[in-house]
Protein backbone atom coordinates (compact mmCIF):
# COMPACT_ATOMS: atom_id res chain seq x y z
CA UNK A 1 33.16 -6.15 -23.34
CA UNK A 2 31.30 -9.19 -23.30
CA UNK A 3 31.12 -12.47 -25.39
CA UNK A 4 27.49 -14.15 -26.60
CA UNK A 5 26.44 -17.43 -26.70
CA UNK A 6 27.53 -17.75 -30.51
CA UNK A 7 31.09 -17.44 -29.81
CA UNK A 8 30.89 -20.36 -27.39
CA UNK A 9 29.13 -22.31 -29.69
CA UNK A 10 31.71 -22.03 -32.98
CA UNK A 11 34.45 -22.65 -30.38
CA UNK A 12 32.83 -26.01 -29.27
CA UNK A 13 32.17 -26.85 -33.20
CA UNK A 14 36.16 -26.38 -33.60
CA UNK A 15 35.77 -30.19 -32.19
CA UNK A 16 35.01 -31.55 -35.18
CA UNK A 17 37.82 -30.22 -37.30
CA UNK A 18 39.65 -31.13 -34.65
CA UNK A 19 38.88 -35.03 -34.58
CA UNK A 20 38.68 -34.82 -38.00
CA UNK A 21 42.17 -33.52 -38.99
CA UNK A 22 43.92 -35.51 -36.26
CA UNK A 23 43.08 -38.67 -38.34
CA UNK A 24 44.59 -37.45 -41.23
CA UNK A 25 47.83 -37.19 -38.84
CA UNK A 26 47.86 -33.85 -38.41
CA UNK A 27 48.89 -32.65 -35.05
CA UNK A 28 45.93 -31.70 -33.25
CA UNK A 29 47.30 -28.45 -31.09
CA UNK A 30 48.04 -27.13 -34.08
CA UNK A 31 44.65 -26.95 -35.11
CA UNK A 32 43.25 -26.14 -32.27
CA UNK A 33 45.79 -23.06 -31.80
CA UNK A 34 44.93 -22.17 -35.16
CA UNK A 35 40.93 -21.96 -34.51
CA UNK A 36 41.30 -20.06 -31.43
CA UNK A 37 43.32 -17.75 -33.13
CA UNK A 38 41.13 -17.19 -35.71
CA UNK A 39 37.99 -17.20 -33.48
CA UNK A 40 40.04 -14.03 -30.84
CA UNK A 41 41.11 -12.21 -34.50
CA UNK A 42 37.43 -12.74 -35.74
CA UNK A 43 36.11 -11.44 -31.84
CA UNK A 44 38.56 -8.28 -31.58
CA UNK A 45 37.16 -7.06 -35.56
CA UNK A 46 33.45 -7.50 -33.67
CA UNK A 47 34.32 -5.99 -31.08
CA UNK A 48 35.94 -2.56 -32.90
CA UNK A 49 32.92 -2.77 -35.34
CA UNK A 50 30.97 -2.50 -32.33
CA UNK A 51 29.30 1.18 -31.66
CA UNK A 52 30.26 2.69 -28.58
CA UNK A 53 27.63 1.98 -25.68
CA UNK A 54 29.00 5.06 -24.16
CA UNK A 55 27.90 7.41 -26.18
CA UNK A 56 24.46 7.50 -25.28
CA UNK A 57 21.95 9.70 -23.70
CA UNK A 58 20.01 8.09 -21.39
CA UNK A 59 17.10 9.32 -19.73
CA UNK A 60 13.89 8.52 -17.60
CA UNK A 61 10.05 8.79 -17.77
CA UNK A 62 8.40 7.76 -14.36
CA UNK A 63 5.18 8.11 -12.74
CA UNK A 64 5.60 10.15 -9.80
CA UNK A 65 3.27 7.41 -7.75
CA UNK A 66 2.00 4.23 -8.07
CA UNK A 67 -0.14 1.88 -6.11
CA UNK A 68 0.70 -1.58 -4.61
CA UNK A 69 -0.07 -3.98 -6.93
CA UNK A 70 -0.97 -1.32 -9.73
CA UNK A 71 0.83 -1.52 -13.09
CA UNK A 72 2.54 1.15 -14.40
CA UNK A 73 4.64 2.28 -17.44
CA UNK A 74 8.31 3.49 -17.08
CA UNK A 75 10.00 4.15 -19.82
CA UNK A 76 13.30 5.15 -20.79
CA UNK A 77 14.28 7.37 -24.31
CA UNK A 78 18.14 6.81 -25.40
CA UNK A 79 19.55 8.78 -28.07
CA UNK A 80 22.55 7.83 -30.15
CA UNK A 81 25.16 10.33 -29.84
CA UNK A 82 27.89 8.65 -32.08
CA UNK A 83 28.22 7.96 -35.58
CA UNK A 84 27.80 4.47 -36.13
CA UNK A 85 24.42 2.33 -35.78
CA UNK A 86 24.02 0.86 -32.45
CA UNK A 87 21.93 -2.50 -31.93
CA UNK A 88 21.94 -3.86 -28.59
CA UNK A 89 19.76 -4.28 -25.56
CA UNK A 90 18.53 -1.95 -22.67
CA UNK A 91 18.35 -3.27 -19.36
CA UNK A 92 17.04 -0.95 -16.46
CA UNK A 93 18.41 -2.17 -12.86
CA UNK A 94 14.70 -2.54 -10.98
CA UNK A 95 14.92 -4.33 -7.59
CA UNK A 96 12.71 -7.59 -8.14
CA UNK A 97 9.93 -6.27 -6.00
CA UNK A 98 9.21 -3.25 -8.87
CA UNK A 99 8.16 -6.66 -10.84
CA UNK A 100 9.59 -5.41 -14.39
CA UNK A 101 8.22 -7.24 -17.14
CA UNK A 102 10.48 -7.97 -19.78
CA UNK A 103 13.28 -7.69 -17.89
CA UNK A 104 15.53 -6.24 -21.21
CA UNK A 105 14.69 -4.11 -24.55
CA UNK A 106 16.01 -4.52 -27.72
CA UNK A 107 17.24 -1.02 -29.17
CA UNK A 108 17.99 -0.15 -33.26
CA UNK A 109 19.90 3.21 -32.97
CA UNK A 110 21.00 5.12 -36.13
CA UNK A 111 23.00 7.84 -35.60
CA UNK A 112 21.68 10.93 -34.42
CA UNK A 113 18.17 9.09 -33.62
CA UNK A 114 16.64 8.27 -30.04
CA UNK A 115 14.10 5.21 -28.97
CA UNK A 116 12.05 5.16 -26.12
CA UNK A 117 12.39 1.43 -24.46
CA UNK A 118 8.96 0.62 -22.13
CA UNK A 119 9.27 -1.62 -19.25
CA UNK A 120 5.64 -2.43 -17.36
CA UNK A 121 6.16 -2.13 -13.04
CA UNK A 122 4.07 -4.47 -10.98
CA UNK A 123 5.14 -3.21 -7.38
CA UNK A 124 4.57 -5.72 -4.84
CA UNK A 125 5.87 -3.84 -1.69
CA UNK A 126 4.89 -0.07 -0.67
CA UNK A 127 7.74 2.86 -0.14
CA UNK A 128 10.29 3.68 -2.37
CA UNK A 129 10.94 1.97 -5.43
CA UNK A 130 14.14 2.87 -6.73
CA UNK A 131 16.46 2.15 -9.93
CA UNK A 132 20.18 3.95 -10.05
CA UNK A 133 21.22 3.28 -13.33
CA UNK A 134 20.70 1.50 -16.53
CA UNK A 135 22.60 -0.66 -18.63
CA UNK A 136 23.20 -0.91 -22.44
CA UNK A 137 25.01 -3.53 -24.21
CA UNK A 138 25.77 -3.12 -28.10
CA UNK A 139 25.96 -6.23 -29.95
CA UNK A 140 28.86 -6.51 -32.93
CA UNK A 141 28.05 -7.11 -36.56
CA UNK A 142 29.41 -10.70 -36.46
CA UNK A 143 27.29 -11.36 -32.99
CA UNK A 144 30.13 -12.70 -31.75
CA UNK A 145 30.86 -10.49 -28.98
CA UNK A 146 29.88 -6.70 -27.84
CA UNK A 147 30.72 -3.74 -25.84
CA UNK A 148 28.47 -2.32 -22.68
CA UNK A 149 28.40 0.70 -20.45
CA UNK A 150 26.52 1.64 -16.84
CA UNK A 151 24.80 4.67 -17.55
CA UNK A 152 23.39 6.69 -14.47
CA UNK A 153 20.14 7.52 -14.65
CA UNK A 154 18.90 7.90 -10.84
CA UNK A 155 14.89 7.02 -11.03
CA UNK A 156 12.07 6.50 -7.82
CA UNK A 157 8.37 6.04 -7.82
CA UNK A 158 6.57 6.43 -4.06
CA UNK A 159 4.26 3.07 -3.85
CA UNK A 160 1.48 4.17 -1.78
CA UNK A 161 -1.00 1.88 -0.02
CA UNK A 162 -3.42 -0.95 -2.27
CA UNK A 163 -6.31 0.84 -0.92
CA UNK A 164 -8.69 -2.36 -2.21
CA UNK A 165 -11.34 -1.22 0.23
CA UNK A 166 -12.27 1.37 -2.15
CA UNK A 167 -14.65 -0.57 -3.59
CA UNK A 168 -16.61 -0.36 -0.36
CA UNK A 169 -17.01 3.43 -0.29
CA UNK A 170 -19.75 4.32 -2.91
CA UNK A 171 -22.31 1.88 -0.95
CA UNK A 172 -21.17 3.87 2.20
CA UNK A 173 -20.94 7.52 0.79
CA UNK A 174 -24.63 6.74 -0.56
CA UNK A 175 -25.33 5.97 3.13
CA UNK A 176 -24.16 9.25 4.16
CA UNK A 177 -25.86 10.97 2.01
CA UNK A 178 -29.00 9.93 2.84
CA UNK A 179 -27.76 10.94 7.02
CA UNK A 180 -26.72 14.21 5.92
CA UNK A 181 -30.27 15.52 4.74
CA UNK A 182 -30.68 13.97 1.10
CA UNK A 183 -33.28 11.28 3.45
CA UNK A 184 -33.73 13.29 7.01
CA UNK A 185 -33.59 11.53 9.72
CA UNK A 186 -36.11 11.56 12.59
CA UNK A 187 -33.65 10.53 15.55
CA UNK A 188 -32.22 13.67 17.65
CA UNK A 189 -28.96 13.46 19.08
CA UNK A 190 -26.66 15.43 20.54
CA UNK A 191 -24.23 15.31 17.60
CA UNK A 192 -27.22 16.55 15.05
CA UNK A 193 -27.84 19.71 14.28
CA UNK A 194 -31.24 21.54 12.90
CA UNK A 195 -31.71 20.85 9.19
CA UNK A 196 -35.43 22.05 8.38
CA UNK A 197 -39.05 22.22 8.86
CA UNK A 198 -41.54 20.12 7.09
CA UNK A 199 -45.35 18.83 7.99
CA UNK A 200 -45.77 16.36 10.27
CA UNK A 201 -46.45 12.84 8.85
CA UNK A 202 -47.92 9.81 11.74
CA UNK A 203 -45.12 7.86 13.04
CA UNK A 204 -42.87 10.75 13.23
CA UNK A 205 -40.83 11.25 16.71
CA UNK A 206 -43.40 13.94 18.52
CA UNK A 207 -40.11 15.24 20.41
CA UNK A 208 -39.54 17.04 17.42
CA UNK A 209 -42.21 18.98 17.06
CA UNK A 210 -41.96 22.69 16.83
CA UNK A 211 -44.63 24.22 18.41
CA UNK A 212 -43.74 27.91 17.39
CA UNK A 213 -43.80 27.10 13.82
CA UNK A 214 -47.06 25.01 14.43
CA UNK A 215 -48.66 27.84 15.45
CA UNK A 216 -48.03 29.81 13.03
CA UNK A 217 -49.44 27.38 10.37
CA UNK A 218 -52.45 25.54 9.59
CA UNK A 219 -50.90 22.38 10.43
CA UNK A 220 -48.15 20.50 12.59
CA UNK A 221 -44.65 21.58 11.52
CA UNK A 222 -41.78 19.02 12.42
CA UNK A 223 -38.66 20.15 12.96
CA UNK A 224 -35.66 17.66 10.47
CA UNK A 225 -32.32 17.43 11.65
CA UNK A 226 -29.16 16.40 10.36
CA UNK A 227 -25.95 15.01 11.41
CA UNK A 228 -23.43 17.67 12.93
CA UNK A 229 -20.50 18.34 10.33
CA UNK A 230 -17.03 19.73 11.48
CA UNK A 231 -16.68 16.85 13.52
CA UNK A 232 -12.84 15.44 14.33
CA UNK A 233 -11.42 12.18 13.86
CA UNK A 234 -8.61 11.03 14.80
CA UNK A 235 -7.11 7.47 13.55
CA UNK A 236 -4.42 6.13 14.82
CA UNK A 237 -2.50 3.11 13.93
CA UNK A 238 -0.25 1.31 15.97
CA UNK A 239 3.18 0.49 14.08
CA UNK A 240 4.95 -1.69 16.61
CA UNK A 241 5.75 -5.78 17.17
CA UNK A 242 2.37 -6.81 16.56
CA UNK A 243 1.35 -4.91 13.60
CA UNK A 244 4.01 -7.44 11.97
CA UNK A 245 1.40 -10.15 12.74
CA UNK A 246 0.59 -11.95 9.81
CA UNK A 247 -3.05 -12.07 8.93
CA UNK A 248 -4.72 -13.21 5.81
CA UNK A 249 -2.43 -12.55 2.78
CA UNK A 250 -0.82 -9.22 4.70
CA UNK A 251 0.41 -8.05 7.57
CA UNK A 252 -2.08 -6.50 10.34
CA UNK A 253 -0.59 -3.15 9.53
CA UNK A 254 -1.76 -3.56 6.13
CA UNK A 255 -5.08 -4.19 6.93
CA UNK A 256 -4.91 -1.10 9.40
CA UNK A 257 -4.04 0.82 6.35
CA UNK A 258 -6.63 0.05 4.18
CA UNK A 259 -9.39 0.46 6.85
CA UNK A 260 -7.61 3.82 7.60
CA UNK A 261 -7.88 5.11 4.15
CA UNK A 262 -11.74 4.00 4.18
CA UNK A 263 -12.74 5.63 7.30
CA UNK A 264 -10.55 8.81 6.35
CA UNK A 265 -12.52 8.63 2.26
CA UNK A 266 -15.62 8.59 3.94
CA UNK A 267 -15.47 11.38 7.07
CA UNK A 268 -13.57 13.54 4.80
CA UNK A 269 -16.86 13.38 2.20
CA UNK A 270 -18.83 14.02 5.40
CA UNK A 271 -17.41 17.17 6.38
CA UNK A 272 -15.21 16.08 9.05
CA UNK A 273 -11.59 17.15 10.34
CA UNK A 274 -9.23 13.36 9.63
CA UNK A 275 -5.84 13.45 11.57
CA UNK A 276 -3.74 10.49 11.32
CA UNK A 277 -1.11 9.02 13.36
CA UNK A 278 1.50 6.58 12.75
CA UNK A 279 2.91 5.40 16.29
CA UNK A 280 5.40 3.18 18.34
CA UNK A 281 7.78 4.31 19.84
CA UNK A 282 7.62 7.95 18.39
CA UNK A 283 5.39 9.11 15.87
CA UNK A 284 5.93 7.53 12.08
CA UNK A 285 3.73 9.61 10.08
CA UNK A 286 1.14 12.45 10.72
CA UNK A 287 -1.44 13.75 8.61
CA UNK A 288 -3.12 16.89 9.79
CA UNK A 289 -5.03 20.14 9.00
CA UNK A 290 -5.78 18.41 5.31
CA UNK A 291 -9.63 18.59 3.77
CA UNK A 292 -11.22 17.77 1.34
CA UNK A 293 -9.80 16.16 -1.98
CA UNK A 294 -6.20 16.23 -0.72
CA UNK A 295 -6.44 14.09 2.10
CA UNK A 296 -6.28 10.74 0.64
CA UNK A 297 -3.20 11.57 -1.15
CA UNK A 298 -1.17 13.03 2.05
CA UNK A 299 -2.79 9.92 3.66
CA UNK A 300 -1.07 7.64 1.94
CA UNK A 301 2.26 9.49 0.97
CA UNK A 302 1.99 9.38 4.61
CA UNK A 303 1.78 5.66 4.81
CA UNK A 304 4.03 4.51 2.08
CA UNK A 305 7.83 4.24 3.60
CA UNK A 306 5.91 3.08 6.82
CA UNK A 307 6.52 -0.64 8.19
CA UNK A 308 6.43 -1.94 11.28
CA UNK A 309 9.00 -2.20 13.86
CA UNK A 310 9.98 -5.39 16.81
CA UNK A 311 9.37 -2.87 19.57
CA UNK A 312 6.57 -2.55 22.08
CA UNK A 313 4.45 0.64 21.72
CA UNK A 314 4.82 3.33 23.88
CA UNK A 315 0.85 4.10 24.24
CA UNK A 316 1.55 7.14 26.99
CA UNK A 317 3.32 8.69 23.72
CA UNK A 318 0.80 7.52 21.40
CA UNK A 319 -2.01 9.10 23.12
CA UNK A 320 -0.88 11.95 24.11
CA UNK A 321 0.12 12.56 20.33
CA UNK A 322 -3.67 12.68 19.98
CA UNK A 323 -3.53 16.23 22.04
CA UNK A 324 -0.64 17.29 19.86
CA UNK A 325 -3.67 17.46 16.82
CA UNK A 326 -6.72 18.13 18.16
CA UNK A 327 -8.22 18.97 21.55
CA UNK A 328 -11.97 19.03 20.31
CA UNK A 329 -14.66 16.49 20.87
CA UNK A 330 -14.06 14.04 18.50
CA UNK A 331 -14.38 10.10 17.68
CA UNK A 332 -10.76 8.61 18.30
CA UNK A 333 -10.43 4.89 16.26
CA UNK A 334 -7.08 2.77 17.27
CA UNK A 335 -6.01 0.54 15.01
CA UNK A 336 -4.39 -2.02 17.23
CA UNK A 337 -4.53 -6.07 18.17
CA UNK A 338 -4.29 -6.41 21.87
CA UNK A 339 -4.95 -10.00 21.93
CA UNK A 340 -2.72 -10.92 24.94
CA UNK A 341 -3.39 -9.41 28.80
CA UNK A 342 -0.23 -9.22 29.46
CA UNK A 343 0.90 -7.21 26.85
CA UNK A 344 -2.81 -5.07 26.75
CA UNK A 345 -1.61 -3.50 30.07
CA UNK A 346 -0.34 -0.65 29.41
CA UNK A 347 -2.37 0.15 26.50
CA UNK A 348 -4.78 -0.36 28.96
CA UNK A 349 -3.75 1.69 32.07
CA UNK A 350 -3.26 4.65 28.71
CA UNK A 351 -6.35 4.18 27.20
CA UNK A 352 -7.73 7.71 27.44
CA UNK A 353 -11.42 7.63 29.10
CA UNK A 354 -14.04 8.93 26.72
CA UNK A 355 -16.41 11.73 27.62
CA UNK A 356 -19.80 12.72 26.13
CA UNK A 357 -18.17 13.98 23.26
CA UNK A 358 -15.57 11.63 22.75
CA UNK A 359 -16.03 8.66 21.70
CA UNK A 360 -13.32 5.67 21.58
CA UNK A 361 -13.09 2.95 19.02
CA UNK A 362 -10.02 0.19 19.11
CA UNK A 363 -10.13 -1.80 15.93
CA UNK A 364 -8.39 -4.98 15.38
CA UNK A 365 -7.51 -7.38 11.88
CA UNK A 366 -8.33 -10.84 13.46
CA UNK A 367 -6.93 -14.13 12.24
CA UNK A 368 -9.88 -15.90 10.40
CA UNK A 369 -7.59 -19.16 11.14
CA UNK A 370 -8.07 -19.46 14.56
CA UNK A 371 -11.52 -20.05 14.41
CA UNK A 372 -10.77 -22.58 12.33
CA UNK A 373 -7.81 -24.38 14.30
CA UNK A 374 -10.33 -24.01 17.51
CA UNK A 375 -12.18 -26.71 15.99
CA UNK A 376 -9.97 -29.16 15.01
CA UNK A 377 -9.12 -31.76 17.01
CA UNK A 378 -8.48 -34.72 15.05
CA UNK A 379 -5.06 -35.31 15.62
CA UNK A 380 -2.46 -34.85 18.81
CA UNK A 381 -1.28 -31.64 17.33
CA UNK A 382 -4.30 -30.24 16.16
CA UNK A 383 -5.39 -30.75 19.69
CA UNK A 384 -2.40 -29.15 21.12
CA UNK A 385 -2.71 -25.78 18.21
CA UNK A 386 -6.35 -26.31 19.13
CA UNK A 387 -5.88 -25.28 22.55
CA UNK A 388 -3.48 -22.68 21.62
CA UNK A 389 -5.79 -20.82 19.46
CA UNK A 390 -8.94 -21.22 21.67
CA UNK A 391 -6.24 -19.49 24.41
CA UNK A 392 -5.43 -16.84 22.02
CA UNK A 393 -9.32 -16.12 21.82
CA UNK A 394 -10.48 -16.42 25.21
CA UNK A 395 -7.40 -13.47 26.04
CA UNK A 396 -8.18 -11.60 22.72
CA UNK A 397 -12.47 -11.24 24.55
CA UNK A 398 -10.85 -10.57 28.07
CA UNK A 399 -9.34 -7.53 26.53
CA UNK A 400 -11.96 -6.06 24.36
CA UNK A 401 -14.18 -6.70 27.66
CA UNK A 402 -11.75 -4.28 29.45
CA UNK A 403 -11.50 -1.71 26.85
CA UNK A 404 -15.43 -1.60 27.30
CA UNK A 405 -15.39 -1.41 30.70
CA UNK A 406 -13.32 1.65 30.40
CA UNK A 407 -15.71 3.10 28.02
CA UNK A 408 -14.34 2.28 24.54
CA UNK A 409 -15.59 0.18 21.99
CA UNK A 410 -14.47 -3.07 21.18
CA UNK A 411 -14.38 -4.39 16.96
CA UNK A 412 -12.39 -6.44 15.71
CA UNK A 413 -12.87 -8.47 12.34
CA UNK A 414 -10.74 -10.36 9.57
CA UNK A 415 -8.83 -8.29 7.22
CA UNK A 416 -11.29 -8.15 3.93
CA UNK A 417 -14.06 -7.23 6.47
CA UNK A 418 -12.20 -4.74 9.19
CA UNK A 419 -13.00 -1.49 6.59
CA UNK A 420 -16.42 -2.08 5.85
CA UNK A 421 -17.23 -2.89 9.64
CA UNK A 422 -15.24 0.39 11.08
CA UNK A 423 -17.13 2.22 7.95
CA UNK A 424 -20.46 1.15 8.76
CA UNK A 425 -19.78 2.12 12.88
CA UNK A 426 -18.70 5.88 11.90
CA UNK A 427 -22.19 6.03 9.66
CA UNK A 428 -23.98 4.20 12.83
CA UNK A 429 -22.48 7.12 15.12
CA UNK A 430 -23.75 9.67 12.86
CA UNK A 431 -27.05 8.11 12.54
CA UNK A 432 -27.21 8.40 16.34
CA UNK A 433 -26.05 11.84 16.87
CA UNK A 434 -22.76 10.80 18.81
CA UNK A 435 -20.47 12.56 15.99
């Protein structure tokens, strides 16, 4: 049972007869006894007249997934299962994050009938979104007072990864396209593979002229390549204490996600093998053996009820995960920040050393601010943050100088950029025959 705001309103206008009355001489507790009891007599008949909230069938219509950010429709259908008219209000039990909008329906049930109330989800955080059970209230003729009932009706949506970088991957599937024969290419590699022969046009690389096929025609035959498909790569994204970092409007592991989802898009359309890894201090999520269409979506079921933890990684573990996927030659990209020496040592002494067919790439999401901050030295404390962020920097190149001394690669870039630039180093790698 509940009361409305109605009831507490005729109970504060019982004032004025009140006031009133007592003027006349009549003895005001009288009254006032006498309007209460009237108001309970008038709030019990409301409340009988009231159709039962209980007997209702409730159930659900979700979306199976959603993205961050994404709005959705969930509805829910209740039919009337009693025999008087029910008018009342539907309220489904959302966590704040699911950003419901309106937060209650308003419901005319006849008997026998059902209505479908629709509630619009903004999710603002990725993994499960859940809502156990929903609650009806039935208002009384008189509006004085009502009944309500918790009805459970278990519901979840998966919120899977923003993926705003996907914006970036026409521009760059156009790109590789254009690598992968549409436009040939006239640099040989050891990652390209024979494509075709066509006549030889001046300012064409001599190296790949085929001498066999020139003899056997009137004119010089030039041999086209392509880059080499059935490649590997393997991403994988570091999940520990500093992929809490904040960083623009995320967290670094956000930014590591939608990079990941970019470079996974675009090898996938180029007819490469994607593995993902999820790592700290054991292995979060792992995406394997997936081609094609598919691997977006396992990509970022994968990542959805992933967030990161206060620990240090274990990089031994992390790398040798890598074996636990693939053992072919393929282009490894960590998704990491390694900003501090001390801590970079034993991602360091783990780092695995590339070969001729392996090819290491660790990727960072850097803070755009501390360029800024660098700069400013107007006041005592911006001199003293100043100094702190110019610190942070010099450690942050002292690292990426090691990882290239042991024969990675070394990119690192601001959130809204990271994707594009990892994007545009896979296509670079292709171009040059080391994929």
């Amino acid at each position: 049972m509940f009361v409305t705001a109605r009831l507490v309103l005729l109970a504060g206008l019982g004032v004025v007869p009140l006031v009133l009355l007592g003027t006349l001489g009549v003895s005001p507790w009288f009254v006032l006894l006498g309007w209460l009891l009237l108001l309970t007599a008038l709030t019990v008949v409301d409340v009988l007249s009231t159709a039962s909230p209980k007997l209702l069938e409730v159930t659900r219509r979700l979306p199976e997934r959603a993205r961050r950010f994404e709005t959705v429709e969930a509805a829910i259908v209740v039919r009337n299962l009693g025999g008087r008219r029910l008018r009342g209000i539907v309220r489904d039990a959302w966590q704040p994050t699911a950003g419901a909008t309106p937060q209650r329906a308003k419901v005319d049930l006849p008997p026998g009938e059902a209505r479908r109330a629709t509630f619009a989800l903004l999710p603002r955080r990725r993994g499960a979104l859940r809502s156990e059970f929903v609650m009806v209230r039935s208002n009384g003729p008189l509006g004085l007072a009502g009944r309500q009932a918790r009805h459970a009706a278990p519901g979840q949506i998966i919120v899977l990864p923003e993926f705003r970088s996907r914006r970036h991957l026409p521009s760059r599937l156009a790109r590789l396209r254009e690598l992968d024969g549409n436009t040939s290419i006239q640099v040989r590699g050891q990652g390209t593979e024979f494509d075709s022969l066509r006549e030889y046009v001046r300012g064409d690389d001599v190296r790949s002229i085929d001498w066999r096929a020139t003899a056997r025609s009137s004119t010089t035959m030039l041999r086209t390549w392509r880059p080499e498909r059935d490649r590997h790569v393997v991403i994988l994204l570091d999940t520990g204490r500093t992929a809490a970092a904040r960083v623009g409007d995320g967290t670094r592991l956000d930014a590591s996600l939608e990079a990941a989802l970019l470079l996974g898009a675009l090898a996938s359309q180029g007819g490469d093998h994607v593995h993902l890894l999820m790592v700290d201090r054991s292995v979060r999520a792992r995406v394997t053996g997936i081609d094609g269409a598919p691997l977006l979506a396992a990509m970022s079921e994968a990542m959805a009820p992933v967030f990161p933890r206060l620990i240090d990684t274990d990089w031994g573990s992390a790398f040798a995960a890598i074996r636990t996927v693939t053992t072919r030659p393929s282009l490894v990209v960590v998704l990491t920040a390694q900003d501090s020496i001390e801590s970079a040592r034993g991602f360091l002494g783990a780092l695995p050393h590339p070969t001729r067919s392996t090819t290491v790439l660790v990727a960072a999401a850097s803070d755009g601010d501390l360029e800024r901050l660098a700069r400013d030295t107007e006041t005592r404390e911006a001199v003293y943050l100043a100094a702190a962020a110019e610190r942070t920097i010099a450690e942050a190149t002292q690292v990426a100088e090691a990882v290239q001394r042991a024969g990675g690669e070394a990119l690192s870039a601001e959130p809204e950029l990271l994707p594009q630039k990892i994007a545009d180093r896979y296509l670079a790698l292709k171009a040059a025959g080391r994929l």
